[in-house]
C-alpha atoms as a PDB file:
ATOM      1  CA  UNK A   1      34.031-136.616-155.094  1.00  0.00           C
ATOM      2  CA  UNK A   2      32.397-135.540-151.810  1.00  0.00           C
ATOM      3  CA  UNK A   3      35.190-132.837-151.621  1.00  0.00           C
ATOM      4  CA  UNK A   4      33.263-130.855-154.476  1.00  0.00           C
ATOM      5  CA  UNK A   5      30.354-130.275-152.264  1.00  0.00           C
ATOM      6  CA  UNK A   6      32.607-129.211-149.455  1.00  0.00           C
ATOM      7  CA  UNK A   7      33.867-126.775-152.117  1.00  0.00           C
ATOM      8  CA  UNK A   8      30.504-125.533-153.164  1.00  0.00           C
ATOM      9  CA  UNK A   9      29.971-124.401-149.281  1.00  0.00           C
ATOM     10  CA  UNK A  10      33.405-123.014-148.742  1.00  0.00           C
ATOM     11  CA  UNK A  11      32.235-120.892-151.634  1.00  0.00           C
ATOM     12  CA  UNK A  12      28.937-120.053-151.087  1.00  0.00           C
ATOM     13  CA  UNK A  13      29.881-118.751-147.108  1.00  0.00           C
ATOM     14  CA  UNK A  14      32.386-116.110-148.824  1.00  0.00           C
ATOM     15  CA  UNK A  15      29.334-113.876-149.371  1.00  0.00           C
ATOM     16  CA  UNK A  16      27.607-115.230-145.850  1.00  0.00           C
ATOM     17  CA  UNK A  17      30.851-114.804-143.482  1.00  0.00           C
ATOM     18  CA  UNK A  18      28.548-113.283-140.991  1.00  0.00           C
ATOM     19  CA  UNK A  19      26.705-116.153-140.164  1.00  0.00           C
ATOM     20  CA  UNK A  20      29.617-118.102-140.170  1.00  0.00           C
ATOM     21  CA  UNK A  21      31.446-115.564-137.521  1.00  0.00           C
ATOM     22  CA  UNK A  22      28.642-115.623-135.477  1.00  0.00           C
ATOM     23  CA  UNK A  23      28.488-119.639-134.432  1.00  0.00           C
ATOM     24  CA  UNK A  24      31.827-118.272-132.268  1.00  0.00           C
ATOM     25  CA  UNK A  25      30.382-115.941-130.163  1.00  0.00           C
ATOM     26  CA  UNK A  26      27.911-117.750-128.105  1.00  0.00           C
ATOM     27  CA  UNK A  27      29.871-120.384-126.532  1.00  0.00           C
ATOM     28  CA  UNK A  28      32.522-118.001-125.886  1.00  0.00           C
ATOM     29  CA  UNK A  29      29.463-116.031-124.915  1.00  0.00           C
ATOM     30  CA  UNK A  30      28.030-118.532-121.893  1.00  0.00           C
ATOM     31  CA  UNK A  31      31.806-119.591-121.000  1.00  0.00           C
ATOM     32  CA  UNK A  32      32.819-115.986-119.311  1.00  0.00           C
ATOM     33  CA  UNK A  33      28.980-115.264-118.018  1.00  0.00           C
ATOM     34  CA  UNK A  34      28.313-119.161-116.577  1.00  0.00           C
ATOM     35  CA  UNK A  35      32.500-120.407-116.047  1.00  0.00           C
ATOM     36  CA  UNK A  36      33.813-117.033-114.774  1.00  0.00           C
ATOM     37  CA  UNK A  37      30.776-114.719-113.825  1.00  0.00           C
ATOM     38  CA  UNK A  38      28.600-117.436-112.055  1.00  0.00           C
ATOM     39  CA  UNK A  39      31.768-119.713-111.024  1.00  0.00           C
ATOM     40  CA  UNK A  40      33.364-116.808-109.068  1.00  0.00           C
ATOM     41  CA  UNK A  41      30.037-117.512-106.607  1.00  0.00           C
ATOM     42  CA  UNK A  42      30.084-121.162-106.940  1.00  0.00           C
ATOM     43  CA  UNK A  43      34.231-121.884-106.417  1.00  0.00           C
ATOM     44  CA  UNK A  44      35.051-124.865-106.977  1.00  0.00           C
ATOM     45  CA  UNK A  45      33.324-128.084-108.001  1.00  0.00           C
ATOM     46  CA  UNK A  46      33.357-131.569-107.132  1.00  0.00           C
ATOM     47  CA  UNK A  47      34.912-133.198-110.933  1.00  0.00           C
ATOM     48  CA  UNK A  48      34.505-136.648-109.900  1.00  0.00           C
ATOM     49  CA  UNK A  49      36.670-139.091-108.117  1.00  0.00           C
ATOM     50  CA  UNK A  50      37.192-136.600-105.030  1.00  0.00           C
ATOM     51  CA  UNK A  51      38.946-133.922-107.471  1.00  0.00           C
ATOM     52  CA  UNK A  52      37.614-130.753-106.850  1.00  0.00           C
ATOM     53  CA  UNK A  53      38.379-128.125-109.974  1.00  0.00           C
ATOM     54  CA  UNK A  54      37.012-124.535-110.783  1.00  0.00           C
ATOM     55  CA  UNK A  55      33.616-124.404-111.842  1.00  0.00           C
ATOM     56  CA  UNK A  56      35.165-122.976-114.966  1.00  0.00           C
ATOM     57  CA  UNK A  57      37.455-125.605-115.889  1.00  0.00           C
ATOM     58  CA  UNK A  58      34.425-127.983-114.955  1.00  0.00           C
ATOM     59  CA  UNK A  59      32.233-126.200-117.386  1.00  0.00           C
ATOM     60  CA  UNK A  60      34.313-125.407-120.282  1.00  0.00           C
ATOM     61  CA  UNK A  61      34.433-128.263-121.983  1.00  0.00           C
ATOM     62  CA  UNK A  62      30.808-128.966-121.789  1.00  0.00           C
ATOM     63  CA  UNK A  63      30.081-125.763-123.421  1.00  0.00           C
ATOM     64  CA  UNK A  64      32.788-126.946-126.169  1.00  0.00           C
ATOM     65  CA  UNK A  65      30.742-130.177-127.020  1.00  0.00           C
ATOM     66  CA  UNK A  66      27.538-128.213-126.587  1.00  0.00           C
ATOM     67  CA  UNK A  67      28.615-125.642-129.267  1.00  0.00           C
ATOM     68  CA  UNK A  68      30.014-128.767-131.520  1.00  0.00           C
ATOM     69  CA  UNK A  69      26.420-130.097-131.191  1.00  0.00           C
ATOM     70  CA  UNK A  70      24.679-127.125-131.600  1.00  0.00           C
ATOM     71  CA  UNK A  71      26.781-126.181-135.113  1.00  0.00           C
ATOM     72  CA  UNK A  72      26.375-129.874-136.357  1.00  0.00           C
ATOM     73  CA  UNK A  73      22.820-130.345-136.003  1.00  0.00           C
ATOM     74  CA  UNK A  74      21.821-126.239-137.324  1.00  0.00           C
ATOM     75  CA  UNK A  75      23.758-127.256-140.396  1.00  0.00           C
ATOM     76  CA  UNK A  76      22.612-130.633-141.146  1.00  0.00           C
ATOM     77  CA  UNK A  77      19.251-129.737-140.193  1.00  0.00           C
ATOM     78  CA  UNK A  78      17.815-126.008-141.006  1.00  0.00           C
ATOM     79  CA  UNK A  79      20.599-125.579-143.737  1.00  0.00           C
ATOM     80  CA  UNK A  80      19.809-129.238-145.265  1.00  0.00           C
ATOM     81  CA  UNK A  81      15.761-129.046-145.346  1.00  0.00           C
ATOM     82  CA  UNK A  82      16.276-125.846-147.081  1.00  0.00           C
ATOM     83  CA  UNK A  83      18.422-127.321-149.919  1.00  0.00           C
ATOM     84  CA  UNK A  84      16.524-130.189-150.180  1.00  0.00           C
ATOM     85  CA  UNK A  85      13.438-129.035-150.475  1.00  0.00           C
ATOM     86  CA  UNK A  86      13.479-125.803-151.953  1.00  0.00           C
ATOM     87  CA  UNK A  87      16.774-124.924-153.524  1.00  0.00           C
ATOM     88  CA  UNK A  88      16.656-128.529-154.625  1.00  0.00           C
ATOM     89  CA  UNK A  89      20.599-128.453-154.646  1.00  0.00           C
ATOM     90  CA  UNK A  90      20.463-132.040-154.840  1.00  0.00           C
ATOM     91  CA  UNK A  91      18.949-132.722-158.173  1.00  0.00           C
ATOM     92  CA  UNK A  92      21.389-130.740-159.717  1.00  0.00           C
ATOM     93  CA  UNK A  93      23.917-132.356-157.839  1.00  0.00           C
ATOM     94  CA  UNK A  94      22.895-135.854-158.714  1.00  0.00           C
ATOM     95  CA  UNK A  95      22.639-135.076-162.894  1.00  0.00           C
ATOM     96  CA  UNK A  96      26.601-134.639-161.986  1.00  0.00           C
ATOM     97  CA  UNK A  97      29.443-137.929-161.330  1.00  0.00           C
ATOM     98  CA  UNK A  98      28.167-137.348-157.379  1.00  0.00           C
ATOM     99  CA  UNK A  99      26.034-139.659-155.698  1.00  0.00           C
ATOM    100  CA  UNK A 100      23.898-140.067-153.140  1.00  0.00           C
ATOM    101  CA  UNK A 101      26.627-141.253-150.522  1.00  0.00           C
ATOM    102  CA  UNK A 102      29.360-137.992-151.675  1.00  0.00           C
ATOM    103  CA  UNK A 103      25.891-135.845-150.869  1.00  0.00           C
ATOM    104  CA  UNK A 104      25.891-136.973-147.438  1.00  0.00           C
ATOM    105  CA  UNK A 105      29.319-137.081-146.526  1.00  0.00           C
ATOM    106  CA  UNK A 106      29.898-133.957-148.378  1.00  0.00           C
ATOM    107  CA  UNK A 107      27.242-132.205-146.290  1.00  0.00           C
ATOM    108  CA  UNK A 108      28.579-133.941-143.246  1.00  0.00           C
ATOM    109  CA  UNK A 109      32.184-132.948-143.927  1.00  0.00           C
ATOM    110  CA  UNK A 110      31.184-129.550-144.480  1.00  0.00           C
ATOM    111  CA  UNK A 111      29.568-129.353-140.975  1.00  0.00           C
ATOM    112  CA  UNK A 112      32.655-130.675-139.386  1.00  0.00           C
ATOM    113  CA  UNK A 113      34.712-128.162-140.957  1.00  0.00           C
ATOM    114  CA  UNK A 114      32.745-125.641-139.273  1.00  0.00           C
ATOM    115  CA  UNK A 115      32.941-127.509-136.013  1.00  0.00           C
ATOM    116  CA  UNK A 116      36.644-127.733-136.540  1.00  0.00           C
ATOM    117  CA  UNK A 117      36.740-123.967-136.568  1.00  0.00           C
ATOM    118  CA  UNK A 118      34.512-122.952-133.813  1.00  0.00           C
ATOM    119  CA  UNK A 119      36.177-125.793-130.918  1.00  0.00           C
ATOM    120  CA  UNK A 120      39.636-124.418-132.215  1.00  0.00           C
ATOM    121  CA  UNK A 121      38.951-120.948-131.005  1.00  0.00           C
ATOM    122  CA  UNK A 122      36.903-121.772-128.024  1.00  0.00           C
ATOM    123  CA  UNK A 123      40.235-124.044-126.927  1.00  0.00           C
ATOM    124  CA  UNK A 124      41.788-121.328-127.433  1.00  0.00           C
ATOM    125  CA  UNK A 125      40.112-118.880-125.275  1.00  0.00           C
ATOM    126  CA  UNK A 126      39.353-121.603-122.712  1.00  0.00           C
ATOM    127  CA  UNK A 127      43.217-122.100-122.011  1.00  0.00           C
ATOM    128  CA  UNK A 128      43.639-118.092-122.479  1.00  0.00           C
ATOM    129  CA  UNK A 129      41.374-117.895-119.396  1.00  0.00           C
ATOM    130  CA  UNK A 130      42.535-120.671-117.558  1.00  0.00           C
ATOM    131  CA  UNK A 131      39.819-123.071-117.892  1.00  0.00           C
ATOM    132  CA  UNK A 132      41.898-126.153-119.510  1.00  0.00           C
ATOM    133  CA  UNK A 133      43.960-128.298-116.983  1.00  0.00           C
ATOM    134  CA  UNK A 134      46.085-130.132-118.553  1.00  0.00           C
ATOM    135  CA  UNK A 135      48.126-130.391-122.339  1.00  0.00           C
ATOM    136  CA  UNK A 136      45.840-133.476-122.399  1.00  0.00           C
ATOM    137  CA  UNK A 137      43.013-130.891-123.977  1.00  0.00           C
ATOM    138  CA  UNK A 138      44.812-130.557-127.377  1.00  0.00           C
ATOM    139  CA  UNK A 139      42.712-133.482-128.465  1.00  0.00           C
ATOM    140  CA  UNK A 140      40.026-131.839-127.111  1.00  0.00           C
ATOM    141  CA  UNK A 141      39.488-130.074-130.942  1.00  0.00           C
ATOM    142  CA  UNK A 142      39.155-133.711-132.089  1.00  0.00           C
ATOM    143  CA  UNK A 143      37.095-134.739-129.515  1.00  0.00           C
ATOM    144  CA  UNK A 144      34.650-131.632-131.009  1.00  0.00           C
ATOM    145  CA  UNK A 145      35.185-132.722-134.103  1.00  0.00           C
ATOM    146  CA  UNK A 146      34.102-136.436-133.381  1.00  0.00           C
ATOM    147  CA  UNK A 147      31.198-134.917-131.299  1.00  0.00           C
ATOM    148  CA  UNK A 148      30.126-133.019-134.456  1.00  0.00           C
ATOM    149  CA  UNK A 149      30.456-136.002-136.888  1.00  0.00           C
ATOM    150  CA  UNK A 150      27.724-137.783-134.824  1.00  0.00           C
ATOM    151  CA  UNK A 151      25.504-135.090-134.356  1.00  0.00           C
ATOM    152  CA  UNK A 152      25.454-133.685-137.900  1.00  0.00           C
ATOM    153  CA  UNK A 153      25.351-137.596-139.619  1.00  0.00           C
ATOM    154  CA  UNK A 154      22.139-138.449-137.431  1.00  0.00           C
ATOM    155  CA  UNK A 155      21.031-134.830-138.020  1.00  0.00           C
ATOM    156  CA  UNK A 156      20.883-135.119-141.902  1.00  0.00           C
ATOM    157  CA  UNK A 157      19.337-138.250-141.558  1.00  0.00           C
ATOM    158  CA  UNK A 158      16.785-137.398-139.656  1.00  0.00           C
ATOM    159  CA  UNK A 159      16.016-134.114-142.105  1.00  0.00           C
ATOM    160  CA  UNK A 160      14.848-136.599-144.980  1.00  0.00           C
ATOM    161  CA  UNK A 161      12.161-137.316-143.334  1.00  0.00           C
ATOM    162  CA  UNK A 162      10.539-134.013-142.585  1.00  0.00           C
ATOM    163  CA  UNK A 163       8.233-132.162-144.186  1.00  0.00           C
ATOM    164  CA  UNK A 164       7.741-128.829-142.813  1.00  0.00           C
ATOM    165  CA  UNK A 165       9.414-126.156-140.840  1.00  0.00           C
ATOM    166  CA  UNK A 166       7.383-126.954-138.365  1.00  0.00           C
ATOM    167  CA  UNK A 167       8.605-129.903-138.209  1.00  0.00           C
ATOM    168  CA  UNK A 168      12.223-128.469-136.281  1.00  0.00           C
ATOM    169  CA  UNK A 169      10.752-127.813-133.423  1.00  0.00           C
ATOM    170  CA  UNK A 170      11.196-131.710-132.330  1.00  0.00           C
ATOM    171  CA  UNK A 171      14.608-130.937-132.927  1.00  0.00           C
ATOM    172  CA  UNK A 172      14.686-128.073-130.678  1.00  0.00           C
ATOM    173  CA  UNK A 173      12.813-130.440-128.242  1.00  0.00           C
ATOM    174  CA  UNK A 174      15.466-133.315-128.477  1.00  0.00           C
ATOM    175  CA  UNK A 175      19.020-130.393-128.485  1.00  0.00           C
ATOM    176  CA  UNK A 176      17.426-128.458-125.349  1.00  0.00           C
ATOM    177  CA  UNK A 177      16.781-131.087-122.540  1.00  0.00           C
ATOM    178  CA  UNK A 178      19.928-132.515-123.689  1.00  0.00           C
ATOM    179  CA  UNK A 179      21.979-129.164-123.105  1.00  0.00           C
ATOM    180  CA  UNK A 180      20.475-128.841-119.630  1.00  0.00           C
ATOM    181  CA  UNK A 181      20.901-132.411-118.312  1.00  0.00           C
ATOM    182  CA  UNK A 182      23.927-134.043-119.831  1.00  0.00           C
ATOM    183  CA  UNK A 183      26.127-133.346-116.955  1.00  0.00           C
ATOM    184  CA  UNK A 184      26.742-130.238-118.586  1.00  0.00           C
ATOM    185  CA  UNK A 185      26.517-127.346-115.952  1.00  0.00           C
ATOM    186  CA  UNK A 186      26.327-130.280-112.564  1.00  0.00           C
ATOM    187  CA  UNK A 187      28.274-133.451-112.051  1.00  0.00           C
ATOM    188  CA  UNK A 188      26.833-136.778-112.919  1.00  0.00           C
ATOM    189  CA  UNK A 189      26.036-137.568-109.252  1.00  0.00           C
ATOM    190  CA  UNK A 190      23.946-134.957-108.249  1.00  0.00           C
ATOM    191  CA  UNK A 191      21.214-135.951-110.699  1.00  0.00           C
ATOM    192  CA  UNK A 192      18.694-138.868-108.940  1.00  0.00           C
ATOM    193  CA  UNK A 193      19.796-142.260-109.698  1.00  0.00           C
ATOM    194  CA  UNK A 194      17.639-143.572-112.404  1.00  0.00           C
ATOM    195  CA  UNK A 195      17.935-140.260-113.963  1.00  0.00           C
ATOM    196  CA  UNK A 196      21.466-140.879-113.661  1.00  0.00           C
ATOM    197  CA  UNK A 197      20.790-143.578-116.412  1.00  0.00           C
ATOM    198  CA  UNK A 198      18.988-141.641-118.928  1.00  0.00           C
ATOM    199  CA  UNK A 199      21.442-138.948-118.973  1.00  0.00           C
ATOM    200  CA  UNK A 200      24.617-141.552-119.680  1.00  0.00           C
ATOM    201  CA  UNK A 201      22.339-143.079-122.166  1.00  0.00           C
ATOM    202  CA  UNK A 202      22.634-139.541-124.531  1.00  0.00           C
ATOM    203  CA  UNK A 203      24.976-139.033-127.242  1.00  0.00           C
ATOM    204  CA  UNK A 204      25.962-135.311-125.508  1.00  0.00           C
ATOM    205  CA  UNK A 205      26.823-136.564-122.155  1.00  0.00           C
ATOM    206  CA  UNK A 206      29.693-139.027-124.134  1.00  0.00           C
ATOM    207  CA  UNK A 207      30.640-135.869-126.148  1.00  0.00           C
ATOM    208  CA  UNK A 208      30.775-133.699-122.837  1.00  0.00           C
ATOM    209  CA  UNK A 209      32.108-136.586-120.545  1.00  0.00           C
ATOM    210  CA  UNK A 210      35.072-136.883-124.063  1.00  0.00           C
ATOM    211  CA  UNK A 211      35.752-133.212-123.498  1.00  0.00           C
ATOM    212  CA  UNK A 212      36.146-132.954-120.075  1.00  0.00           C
ATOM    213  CA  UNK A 213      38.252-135.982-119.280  1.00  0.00           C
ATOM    214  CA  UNK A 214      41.039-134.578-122.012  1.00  0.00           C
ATOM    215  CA  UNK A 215      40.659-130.642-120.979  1.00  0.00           C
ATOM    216  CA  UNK A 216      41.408-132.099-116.685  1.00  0.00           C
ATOM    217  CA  UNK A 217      43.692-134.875-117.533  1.00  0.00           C
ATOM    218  CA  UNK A 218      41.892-137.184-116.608  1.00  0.00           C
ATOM    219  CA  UNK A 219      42.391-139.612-118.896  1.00  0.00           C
ATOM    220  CA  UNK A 220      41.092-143.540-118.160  1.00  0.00           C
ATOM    221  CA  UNK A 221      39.885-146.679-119.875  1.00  0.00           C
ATOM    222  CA  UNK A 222      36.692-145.110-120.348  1.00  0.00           C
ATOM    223  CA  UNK A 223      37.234-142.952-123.010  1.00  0.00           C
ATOM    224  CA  UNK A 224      36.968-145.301-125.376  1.00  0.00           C
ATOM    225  CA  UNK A 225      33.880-145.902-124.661  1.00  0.00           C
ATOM    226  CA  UNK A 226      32.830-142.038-125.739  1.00  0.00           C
ATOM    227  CA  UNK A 227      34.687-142.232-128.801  1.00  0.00           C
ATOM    228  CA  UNK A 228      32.892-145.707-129.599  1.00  0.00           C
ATOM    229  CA  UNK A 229      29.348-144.861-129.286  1.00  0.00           C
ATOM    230  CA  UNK A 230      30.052-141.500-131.202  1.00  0.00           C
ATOM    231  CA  UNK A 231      32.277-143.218-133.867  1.00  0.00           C
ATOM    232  CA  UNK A 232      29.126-145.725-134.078  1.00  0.00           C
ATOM    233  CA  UNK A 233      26.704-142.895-134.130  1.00  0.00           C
ATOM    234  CA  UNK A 234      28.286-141.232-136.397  1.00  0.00           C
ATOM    235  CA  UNK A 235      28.741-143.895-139.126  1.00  0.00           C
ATOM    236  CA  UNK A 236      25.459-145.023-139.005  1.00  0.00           C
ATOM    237  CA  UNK A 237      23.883-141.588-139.564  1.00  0.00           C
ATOM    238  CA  UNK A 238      25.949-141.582-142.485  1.00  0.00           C
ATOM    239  CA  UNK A 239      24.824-144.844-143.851  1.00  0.00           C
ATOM    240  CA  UNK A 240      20.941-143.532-143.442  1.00  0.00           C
ATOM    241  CA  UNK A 241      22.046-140.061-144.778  1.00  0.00           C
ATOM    242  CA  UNK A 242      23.403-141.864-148.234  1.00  0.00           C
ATOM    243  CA  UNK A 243      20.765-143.993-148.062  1.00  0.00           C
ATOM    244  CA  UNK A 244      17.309-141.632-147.420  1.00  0.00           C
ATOM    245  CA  UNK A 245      18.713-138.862-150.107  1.00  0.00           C
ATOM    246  CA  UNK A 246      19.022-141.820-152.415  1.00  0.00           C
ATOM    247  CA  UNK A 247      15.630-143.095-152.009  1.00  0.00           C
ATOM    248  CA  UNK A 248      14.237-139.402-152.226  1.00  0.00           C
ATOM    249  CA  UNK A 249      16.087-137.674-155.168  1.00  0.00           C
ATOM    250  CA  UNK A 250      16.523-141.528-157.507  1.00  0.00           C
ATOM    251  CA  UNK A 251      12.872-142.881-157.096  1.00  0.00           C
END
């Protein structure tokens, strides 16, 4: 039943393409100015483990998982909070067989879609410009996708319970710190040691940690421990998702 909400969206971006085409550009965007402009100064960069790789393949697929967080939480945020609470989308779609559960995983589907689409072009450009290491990164799209699923779940959760615009810019305060510090840009070890901590204990640095391991090779125990704590972030933003729209739209 979700899938008719995913169908709604398919259908309503047909007249908004351009919005659509533009969540492409930017990581694309930083890749070639950061991984090839700035990396041609910096050379190559200590990966972990004594392997030293170009600062573009170390990079790349942090900017991959950025942009899969970035699209997941705009659309299960801004796009949400606007259907929610002034479209009121919802009501109508609750007088139909839908419930509260195909809303959110409709909504969340639809986000991943959109993920889908923007990590499958950036993987391709990445190995265009030979920034991905090893045939290893194929499940890197996946990987995006997964990294998506667990941003845009917890991200339509936590939209229920706003009440303004204003309200977004904690968002913005929670995305930004975490795009700058999650071992995106530096490795892991240059950071302090306690800070070293925080930064493993954020849901990006498993989503960029995910990326990079499958776009070097480098592929260990340890990734199941990324996929994990997304899978379980994912799910449970979900759960909350199904569960807030029901108590807000049934009461």
């Amino acid at each position: 039943m979700a899938r008719a909400l995913v169908e709604r969206n398919v259908r309503a971006y047909k007249h908004g393409w351009i919005t659509l085409l533009s969540g492409f550009f930017e990581p694309i965007f930083y890749l070639f100015s950061l991984g090839v402009g700035l990396g041609a100064l910096i050379g190559e960069i200590d990966a972990g483990g004594g392997r030293a790789v170009a600062y573009a393949s170390f990079v790349a697929p942090a900017l991959m998982a950025s942009a899969a967080m970035n699209g997941a939480v705009f659309d299960s945020t801004f796009n949400v909070f606007f259907k929610l609470k002034y479209q009121k989308l919802y009501d109508s779609v609750l007088s139909t067989p839908l419930g509260p559960r195909d809303v959110a995983v409709g909504e969340i589907g639809w986000a991943l879609i959109r993920g889908l689409l923007y990590s499958t072009v950036f993987l391709f450009v990445a190995a265009v410009s030979g920034a991905v290491e090893s045939w290893w990164g194929l499940l890197a799209v996946p990987a995006a996708t997964l990294i998506g699923f667990a941003f845009a779940a917890v991200g339509m959760a936590l939209t229920t319970f706003m009440r303004t615009w204003q309200d977004f810019e904690y968002v913005n305060l929670a995305i930004l710190p975490m795009f700058l510090f999650s071992a995106t840009f530096f490795p892991l070890a240059t950071y302090p040691g306690v800070l070293q901590w925080v930064v493993q204990a954020t849901p990006l640095y498993h989503g960029v940690a995910l990326t990079r391991e499958l776009m070097l090779g480098d592929i260990g125990s340890g990734i199941l421990v990324h996929v994990l704590y997304l899978a379980v972030m994912g799910l449970a933003g979900v759960i909350a998702s199904a569960h807030r729209v029901e108590r807000l739209l049934l009461r």
